[in-house]
PDB file of N, CA and C in Angstrom:
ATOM      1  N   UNK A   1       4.391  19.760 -44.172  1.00  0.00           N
ATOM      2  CA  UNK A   1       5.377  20.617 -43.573  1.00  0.00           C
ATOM      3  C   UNK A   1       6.721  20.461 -44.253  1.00  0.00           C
ATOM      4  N   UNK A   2       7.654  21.183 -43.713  1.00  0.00           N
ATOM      5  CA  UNK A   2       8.905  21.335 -43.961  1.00  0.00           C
ATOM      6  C   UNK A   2      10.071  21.134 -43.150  1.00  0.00           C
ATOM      7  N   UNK A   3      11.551  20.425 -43.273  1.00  0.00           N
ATOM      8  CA  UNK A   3      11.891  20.538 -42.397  1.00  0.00           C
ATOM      9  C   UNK A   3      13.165  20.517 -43.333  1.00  0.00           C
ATOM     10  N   UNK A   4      14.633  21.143 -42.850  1.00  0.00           N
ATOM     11  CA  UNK A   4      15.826  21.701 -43.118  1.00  0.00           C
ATOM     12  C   UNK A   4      16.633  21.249 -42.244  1.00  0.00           C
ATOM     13  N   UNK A   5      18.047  19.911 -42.267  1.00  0.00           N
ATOM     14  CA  UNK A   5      19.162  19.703 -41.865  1.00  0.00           C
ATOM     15  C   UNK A   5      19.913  20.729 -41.951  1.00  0.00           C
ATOM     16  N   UNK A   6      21.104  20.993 -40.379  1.00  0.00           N
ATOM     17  CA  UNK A   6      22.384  21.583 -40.950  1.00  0.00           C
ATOM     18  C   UNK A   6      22.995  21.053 -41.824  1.00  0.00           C
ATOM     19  N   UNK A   7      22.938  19.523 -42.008  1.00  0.00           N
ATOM     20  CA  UNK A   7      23.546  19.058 -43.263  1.00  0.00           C
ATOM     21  C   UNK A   7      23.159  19.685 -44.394  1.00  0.00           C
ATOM     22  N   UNK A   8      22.137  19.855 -44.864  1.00  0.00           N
ATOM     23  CA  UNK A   8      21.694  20.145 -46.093  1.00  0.00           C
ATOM     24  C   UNK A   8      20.483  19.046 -46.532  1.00  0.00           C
ATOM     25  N   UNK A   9      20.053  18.271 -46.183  1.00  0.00           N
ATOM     26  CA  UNK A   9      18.868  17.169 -46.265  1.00  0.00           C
ATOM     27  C   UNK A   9      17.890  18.463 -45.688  1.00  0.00           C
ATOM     28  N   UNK A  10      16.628  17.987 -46.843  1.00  0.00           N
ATOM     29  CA  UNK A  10      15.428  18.962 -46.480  1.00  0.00           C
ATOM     30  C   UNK A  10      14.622  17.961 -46.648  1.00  0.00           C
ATOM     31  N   UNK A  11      13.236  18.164 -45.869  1.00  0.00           N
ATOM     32  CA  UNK A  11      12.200  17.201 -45.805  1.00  0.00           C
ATOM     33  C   UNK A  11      11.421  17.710 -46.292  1.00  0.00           C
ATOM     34  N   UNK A  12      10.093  17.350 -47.443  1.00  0.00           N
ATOM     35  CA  UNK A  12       8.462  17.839 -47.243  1.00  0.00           C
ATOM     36  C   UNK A  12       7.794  17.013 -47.334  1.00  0.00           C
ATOM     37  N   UNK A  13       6.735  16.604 -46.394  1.00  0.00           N
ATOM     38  CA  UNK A  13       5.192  16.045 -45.989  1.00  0.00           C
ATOM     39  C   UNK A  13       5.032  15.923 -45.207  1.00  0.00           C
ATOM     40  N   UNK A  14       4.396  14.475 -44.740  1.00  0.00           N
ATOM     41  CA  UNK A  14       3.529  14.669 -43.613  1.00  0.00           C
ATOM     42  C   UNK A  14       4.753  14.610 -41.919  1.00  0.00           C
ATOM     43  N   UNK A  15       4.153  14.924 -40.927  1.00  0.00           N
ATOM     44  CA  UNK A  15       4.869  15.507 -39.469  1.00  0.00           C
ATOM     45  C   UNK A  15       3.277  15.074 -38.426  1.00  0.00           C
ATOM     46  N   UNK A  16       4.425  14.447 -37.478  1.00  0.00           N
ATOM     47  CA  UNK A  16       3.221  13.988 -36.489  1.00  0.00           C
ATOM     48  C   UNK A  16       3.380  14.034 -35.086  1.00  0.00           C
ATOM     49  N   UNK A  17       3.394  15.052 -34.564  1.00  0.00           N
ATOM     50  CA  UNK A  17       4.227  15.001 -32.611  1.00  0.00           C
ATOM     51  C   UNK A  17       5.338  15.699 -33.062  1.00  0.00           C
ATOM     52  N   UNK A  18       5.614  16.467 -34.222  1.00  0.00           N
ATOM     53  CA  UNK A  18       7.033  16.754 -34.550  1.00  0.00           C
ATOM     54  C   UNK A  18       7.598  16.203 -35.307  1.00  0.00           C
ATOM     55  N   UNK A  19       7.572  14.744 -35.811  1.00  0.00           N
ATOM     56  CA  UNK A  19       8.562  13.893 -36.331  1.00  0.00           C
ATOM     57  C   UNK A  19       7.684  13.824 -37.670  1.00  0.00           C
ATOM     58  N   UNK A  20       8.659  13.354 -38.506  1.00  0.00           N
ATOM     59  CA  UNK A  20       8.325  13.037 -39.702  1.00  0.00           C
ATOM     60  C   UNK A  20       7.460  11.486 -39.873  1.00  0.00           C
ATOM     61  N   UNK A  21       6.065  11.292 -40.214  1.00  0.00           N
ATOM     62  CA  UNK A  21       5.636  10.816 -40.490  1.00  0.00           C
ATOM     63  C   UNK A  21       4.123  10.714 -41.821  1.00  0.00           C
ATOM     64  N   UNK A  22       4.384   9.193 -42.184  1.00  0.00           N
ATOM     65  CA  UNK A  22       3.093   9.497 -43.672  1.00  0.00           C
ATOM     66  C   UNK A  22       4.018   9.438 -44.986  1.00  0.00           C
ATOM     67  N   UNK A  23       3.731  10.375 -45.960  1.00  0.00           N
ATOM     68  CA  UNK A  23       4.304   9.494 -46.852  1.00  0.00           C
ATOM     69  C   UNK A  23       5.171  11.617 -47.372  1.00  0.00           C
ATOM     70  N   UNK A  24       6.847  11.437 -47.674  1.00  0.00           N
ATOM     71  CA  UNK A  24       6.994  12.136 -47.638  1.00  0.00           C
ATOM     72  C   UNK A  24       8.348  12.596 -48.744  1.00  0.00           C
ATOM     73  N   UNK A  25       9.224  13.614 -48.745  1.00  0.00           N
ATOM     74  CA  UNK A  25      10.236  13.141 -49.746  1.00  0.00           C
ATOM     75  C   UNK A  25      11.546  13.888 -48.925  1.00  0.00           C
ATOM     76  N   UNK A  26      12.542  13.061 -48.750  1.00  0.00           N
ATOM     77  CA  UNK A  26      13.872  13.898 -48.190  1.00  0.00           C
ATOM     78  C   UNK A  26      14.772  13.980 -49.843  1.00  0.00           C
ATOM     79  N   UNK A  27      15.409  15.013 -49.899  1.00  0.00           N
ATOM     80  CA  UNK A  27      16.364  15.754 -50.772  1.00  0.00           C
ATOM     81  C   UNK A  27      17.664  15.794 -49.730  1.00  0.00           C
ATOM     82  N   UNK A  28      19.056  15.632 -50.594  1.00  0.00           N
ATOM     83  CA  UNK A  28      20.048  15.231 -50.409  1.00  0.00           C
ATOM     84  C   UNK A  28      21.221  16.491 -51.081  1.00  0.00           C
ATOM     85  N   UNK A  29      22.115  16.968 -50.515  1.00  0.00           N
ATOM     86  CA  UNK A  29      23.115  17.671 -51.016  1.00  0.00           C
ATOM     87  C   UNK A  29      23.229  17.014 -52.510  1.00  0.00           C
ATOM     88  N   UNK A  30      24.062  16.010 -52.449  1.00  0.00           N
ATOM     89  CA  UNK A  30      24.053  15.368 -54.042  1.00  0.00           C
ATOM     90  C   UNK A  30      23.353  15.257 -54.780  1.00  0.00           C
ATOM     91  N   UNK A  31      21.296  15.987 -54.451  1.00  0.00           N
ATOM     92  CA  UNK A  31      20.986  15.643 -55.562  1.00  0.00           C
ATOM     93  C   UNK A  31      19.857  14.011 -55.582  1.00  0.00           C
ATOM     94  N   UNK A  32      20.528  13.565 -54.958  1.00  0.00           N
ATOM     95  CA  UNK A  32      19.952  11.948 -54.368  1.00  0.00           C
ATOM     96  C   UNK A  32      18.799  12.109 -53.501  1.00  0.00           C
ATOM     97  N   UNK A  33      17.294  11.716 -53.728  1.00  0.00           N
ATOM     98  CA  UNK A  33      15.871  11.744 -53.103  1.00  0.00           C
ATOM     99  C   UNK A  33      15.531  10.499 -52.994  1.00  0.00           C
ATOM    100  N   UNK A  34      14.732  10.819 -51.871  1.00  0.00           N
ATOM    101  CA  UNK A  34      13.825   9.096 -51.139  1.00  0.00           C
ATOM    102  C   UNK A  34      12.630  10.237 -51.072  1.00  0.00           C
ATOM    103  N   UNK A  35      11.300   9.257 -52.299  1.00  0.00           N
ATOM    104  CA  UNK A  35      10.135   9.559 -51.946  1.00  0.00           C
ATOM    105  C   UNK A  35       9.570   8.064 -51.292  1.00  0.00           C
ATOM    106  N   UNK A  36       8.872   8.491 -50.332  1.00  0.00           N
ATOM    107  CA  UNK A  36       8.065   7.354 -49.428  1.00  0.00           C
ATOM    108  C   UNK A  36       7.770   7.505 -48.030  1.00  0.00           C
ATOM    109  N   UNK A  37       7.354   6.449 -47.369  1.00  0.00           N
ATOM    110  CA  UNK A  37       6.629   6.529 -46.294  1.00  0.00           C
ATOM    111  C   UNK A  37       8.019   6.685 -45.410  1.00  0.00           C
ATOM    112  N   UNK A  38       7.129   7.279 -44.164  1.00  0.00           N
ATOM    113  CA  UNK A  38       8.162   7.619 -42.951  1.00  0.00           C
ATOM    114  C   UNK A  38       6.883   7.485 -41.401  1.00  0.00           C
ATOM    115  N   UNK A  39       7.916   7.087 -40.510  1.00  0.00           N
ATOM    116  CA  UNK A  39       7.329   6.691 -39.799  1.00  0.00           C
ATOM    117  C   UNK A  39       8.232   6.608 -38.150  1.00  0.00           C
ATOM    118  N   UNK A  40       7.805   7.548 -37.539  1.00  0.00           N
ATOM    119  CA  UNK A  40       8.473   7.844 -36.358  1.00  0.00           C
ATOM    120  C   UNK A  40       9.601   8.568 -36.620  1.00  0.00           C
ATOM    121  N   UNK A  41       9.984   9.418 -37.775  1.00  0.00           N
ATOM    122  CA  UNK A  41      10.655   9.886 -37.913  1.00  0.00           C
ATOM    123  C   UNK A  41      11.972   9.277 -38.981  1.00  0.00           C
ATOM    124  N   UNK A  42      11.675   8.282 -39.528  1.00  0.00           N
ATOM    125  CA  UNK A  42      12.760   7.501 -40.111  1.00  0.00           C
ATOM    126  C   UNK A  42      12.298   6.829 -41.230  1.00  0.00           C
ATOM    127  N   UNK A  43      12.812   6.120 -42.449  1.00  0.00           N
ATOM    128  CA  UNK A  43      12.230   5.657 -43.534  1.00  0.00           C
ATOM    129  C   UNK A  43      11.261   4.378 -43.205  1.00  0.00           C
ATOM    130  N   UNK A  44      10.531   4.263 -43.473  1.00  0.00           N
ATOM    131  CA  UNK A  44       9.553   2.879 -43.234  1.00  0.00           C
ATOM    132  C   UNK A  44       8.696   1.995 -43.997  1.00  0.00           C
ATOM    133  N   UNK A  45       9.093   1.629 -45.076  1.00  0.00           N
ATOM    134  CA  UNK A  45       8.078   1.008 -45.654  1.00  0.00           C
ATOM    135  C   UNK A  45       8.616   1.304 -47.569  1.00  0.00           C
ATOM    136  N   UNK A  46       7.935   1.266 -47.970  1.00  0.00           N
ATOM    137  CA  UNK A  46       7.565   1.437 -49.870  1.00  0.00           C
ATOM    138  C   UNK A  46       8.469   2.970 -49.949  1.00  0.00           C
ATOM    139  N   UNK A  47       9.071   2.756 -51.221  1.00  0.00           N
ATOM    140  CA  UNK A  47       9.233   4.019 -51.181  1.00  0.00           C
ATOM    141  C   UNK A  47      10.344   4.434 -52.678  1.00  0.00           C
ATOM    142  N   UNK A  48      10.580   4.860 -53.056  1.00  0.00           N
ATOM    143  CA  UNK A  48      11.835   4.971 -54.213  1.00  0.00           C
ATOM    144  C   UNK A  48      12.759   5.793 -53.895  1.00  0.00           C
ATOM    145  N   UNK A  49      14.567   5.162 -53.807  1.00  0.00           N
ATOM    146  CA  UNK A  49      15.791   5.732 -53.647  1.00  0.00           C
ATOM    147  C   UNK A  49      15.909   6.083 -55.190  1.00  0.00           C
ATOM    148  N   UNK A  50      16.510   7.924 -55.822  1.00  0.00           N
ATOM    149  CA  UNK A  50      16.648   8.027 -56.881  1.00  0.00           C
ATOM    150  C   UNK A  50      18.374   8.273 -56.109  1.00  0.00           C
ATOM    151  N   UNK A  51      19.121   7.708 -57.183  1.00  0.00           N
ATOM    152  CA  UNK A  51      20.717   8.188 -56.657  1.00  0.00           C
ATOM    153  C   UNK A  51      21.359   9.135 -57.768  1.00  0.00           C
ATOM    154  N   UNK A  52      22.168   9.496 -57.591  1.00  0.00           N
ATOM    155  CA  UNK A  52      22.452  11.121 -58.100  1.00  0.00           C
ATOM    156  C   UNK A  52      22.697  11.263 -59.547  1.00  0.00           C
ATOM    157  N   UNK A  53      23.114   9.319 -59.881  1.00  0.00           N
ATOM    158  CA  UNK A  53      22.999   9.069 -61.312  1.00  0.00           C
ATOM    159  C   UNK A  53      21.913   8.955 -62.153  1.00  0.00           C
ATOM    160  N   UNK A  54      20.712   9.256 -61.071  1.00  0.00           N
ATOM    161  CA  UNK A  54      19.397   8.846 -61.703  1.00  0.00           C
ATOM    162  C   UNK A  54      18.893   7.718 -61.464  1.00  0.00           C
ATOM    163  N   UNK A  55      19.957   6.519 -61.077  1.00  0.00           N
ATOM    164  CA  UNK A  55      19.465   5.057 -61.076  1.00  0.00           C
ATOM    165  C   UNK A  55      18.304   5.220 -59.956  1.00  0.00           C
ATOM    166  N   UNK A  56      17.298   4.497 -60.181  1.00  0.00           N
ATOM    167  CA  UNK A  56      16.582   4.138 -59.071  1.00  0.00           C
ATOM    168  C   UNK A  56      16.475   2.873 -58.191  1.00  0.00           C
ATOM    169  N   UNK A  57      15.770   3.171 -56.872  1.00  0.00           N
ATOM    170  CA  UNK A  57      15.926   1.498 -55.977  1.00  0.00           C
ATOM    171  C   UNK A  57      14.424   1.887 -55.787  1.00  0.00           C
ATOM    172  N   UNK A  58      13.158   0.862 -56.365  1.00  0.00           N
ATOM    173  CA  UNK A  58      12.257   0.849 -55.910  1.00  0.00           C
ATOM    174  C   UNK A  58      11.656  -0.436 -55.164  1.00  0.00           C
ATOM    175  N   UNK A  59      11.466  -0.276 -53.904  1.00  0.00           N
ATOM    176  CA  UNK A  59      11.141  -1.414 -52.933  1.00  0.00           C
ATOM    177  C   UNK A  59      10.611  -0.966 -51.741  1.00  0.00           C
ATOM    178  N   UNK A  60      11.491  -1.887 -50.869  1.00  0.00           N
ATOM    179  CA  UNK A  60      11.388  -1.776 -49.543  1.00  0.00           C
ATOM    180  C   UNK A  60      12.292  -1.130 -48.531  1.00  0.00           C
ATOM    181  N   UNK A  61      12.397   0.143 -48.185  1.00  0.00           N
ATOM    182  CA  UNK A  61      13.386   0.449 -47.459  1.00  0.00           C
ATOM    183  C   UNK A  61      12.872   0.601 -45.989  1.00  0.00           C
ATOM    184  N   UNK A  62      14.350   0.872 -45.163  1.00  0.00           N
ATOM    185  CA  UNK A  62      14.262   0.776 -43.514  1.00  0.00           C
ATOM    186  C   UNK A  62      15.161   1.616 -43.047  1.00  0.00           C
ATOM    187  N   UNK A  63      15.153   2.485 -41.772  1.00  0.00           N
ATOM    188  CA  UNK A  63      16.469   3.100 -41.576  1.00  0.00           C
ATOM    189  C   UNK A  63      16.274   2.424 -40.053  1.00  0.00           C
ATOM    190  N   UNK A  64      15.404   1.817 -39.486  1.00  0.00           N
ATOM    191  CA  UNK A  64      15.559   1.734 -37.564  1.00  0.00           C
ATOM    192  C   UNK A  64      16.530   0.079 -37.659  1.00  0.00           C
ATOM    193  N   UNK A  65      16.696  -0.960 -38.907  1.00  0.00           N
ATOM    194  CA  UNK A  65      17.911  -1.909 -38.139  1.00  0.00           C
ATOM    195  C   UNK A  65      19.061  -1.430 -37.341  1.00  0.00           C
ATOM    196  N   UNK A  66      19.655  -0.778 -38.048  1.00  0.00           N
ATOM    197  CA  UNK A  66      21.123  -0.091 -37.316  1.00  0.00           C
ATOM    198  C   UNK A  66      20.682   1.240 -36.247  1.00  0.00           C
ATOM    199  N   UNK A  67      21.907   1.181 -35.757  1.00  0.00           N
ATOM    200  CA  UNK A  67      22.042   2.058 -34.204  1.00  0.00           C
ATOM    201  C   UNK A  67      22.110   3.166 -34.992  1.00  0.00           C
ATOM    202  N   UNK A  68      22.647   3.669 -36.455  1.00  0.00           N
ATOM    203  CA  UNK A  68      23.349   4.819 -36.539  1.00  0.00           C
ATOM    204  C   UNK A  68      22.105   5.132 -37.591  1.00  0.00           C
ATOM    205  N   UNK A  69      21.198   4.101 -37.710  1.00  0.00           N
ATOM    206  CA  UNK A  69      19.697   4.919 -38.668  1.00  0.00           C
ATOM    207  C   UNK A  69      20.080   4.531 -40.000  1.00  0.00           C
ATOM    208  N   UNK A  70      21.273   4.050 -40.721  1.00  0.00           N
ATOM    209  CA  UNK A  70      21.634   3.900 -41.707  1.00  0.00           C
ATOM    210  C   UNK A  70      20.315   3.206 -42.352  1.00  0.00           C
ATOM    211  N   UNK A  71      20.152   3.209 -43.789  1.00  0.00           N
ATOM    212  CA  UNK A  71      18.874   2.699 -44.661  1.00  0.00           C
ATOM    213  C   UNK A  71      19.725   1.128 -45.022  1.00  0.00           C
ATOM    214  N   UNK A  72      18.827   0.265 -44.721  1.00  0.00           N
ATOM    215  CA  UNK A  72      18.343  -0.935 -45.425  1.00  0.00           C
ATOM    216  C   UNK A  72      17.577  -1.461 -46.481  1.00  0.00           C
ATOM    217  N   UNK A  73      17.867  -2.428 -46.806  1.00  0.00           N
ATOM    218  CA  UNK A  73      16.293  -2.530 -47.795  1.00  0.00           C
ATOM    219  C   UNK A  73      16.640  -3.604 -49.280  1.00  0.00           C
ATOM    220  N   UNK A  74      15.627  -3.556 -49.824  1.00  0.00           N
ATOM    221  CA  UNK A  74      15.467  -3.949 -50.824  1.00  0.00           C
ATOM    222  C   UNK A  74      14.561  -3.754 -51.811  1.00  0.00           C
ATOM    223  N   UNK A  75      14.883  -4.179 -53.279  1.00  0.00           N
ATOM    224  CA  UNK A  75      14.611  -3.592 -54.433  1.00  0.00           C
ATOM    225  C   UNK A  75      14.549  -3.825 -55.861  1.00  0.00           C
ATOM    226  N   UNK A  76      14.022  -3.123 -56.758  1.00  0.00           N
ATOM    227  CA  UNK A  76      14.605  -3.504 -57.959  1.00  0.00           C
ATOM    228  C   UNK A  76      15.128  -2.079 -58.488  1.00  0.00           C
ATOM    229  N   UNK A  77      16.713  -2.147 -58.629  1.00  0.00           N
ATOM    230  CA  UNK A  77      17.349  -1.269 -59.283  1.00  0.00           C
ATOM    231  C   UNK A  77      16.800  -1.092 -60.445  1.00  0.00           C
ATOM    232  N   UNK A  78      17.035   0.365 -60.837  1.00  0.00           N
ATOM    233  CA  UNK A  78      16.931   0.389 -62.829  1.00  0.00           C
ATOM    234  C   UNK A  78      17.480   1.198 -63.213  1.00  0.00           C
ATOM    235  N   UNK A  79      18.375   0.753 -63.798  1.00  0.00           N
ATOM    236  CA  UNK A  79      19.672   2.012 -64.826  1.00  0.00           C
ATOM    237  C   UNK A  79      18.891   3.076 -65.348  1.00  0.00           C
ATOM    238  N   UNK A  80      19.113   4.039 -65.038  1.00  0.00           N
ATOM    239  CA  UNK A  80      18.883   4.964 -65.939  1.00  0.00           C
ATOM    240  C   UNK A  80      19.881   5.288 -67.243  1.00  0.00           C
ATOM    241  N   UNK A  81      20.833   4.698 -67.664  1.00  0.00           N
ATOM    242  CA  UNK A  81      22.009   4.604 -68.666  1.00  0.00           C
ATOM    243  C   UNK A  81      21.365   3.276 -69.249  1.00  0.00           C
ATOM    244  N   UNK A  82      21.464   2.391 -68.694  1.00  0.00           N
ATOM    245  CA  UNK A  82      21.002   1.169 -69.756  1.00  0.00           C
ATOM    246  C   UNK A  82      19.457   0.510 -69.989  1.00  0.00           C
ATOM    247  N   UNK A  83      18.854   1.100 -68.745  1.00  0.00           N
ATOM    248  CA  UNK A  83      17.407   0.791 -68.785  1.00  0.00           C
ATOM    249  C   UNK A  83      16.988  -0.464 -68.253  1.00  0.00           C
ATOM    250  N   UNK A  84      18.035  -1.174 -67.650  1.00  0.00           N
ATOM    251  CA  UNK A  84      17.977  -2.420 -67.211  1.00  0.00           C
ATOM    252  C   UNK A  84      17.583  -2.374 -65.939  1.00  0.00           C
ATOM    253  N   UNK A  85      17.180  -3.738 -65.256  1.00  0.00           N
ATOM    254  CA  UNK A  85      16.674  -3.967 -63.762  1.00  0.00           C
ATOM    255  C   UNK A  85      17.393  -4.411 -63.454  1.00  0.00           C
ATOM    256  N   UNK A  86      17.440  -4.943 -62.321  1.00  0.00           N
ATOM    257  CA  UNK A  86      18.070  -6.012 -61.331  1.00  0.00           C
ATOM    258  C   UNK A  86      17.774  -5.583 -60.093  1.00  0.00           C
ATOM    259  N   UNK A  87      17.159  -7.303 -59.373  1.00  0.00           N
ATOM    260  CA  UNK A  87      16.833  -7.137 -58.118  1.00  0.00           C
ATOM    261  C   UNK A  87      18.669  -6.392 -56.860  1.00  0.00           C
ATOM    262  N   UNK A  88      18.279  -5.388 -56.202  1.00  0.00           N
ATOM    263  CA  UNK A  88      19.363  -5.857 -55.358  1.00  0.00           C
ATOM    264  C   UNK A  88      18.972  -5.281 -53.675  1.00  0.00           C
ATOM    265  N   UNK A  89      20.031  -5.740 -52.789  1.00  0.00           N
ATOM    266  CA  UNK A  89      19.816  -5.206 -51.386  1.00  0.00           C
ATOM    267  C   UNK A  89      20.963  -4.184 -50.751  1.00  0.00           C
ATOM    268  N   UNK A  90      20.536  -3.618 -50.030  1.00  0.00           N
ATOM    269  CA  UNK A  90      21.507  -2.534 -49.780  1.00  0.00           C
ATOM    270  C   UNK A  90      21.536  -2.809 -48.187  1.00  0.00           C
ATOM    271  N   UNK A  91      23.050  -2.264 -47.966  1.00  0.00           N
ATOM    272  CA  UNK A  91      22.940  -1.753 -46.327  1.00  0.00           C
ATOM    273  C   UNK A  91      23.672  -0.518 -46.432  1.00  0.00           C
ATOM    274  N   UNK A  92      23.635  -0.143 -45.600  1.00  0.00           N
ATOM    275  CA  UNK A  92      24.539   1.356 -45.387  1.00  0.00           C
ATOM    276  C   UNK A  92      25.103   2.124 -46.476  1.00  0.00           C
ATOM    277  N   UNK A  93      24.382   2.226 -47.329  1.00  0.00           N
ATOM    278  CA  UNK A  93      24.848   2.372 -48.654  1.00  0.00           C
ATOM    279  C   UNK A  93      25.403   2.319 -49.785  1.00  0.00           C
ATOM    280  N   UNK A  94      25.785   0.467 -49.052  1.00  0.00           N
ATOM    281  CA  UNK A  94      26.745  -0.420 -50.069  1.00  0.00           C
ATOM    282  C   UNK A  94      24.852  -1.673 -50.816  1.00  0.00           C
ATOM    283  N   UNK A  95      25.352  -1.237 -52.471  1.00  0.00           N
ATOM    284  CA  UNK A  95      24.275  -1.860 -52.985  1.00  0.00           C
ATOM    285  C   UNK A  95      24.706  -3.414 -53.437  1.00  0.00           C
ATOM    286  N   UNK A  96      23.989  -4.260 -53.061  1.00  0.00           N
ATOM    287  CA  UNK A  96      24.739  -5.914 -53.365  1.00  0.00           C
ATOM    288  C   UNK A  96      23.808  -6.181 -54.251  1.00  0.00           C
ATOM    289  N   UNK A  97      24.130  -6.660 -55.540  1.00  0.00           N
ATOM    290  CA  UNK A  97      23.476  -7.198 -56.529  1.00  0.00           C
ATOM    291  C   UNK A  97      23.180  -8.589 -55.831  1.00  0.00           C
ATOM    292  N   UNK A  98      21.464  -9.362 -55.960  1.00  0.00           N
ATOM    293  CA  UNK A  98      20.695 -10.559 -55.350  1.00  0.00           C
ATOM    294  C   UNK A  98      21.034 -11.500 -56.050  1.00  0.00           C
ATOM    295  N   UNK A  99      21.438 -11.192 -57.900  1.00  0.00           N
ATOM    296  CA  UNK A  99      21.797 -12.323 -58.491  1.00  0.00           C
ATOM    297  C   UNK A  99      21.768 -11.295 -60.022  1.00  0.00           C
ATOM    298  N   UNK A 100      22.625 -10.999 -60.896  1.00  0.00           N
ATOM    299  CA  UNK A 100      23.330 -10.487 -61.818  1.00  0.00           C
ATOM    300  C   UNK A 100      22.479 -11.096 -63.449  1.00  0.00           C
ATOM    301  N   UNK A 101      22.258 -12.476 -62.877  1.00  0.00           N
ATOM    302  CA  UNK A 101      21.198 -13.187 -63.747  1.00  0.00           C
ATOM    303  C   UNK A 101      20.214 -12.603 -64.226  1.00  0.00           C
ATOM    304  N   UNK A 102      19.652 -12.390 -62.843  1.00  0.00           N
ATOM    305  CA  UNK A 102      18.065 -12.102 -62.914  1.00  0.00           C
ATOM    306  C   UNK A 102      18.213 -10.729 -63.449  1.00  0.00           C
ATOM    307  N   UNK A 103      18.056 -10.288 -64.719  1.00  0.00           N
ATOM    308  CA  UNK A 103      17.684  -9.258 -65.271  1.00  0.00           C
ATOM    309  C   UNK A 103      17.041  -9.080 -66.050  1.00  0.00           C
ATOM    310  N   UNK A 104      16.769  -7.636 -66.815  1.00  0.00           N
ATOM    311  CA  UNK A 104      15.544  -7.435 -68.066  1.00  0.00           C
ATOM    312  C   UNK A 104      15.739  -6.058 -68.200  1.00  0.00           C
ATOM    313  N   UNK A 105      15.210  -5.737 -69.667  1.00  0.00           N
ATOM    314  CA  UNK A 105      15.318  -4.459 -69.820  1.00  0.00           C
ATOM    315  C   UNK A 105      14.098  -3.678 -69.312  1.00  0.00           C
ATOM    316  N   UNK A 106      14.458  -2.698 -69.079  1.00  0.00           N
ATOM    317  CA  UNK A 106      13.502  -1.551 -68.414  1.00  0.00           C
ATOM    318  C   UNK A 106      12.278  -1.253 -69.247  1.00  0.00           C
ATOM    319  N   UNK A 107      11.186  -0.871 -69.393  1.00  0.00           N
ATOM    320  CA  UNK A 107      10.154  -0.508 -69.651  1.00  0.00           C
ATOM    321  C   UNK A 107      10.397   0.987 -70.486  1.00  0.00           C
ATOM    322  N   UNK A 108      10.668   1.022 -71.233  1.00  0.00           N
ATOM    323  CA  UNK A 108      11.328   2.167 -72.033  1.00  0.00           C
ATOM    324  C   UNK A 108      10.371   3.708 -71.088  1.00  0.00           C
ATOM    325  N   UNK A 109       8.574   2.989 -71.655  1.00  0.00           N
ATOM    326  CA  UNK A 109       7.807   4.059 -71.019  1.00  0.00           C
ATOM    327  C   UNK A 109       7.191   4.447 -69.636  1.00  0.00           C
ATOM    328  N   UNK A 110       8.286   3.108 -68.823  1.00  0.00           N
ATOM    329  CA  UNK A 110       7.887   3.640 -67.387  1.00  0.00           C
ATOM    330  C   UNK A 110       8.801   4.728 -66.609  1.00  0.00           C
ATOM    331  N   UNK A 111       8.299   5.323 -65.419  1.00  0.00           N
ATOM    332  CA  UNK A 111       8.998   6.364 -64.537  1.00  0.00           C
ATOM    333  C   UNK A 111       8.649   7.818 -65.299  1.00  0.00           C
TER     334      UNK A 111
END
C-alpha cells in the first residue's frame, strides 16, 4: 500500500489494521529515505537511513523510545564523499560518532 503525510513523508509497503507494518520505505521532503522494517506503525528493527547527502546509516533503528516517536538507533555510517565507515549512534537526529578510530574505507563495489 500507500500512504501520504500532510507533511510530505510518503510511505510504500506492507499495512496491517491500518498501520504500517513488514518491511517498507518512507520518503522525506529532503530527499532523505528509511528502507526497513516497521512495526505497529513506527520504525522497528534492520533497516537503512539514506540522508540527503547520500551518506548512509545501516543498522538498527527505533522510533517507540521517545514520547515524540523520534528515531534511535545504531549503525555503521558510510560516506558517500569519502567512502569511509564508521560505527555511530543517533538520537533525534543528532548522529554521535562511537569512536572516530574505528574506521575503514568503504567497499568501493558495495551499495
Amino acid at each position: 500500500g500507500e500512504y501520504k503525510a500532510l507533511e510530505g513523508m510518503t510511505y510504500k509497503g506492507g499495512f496491517a489494521n491500518g498501520l504500517r507494518e513488514g518491511i517498507g520505505v518512507e520518503t522525506f521532503p529532503d530527499k532523505s529515505f528509511f528502507r526497513g522494517v516497521f512495526r505497529e506503525n513506527l520504525r522497528d528493527g534492520e533497516g537503512t537511513l539514506t540522508l540527503p547527502n547520500r551518506d548512509t546509516i545501516y543498522g538498527i533503528h527505533f522510533s517507540r523510545i521517545w514520547k515524540d516517536h523520534s528515531t534511535v538507533g545504531a549503525g555503521v555510517l558510510t560516506s558517500n564523499a569519502s567512502k569511509t565507515q564508521e560505527l555511530v549512534m543517533y538520537t533525534r537526529g543528532l548522529i554521535d560518532r562511537v569512536d572516530p578510530s574505528v574506521s575503514a574505507k568503504a567497499d568501493p563495489g558495495a551499495g
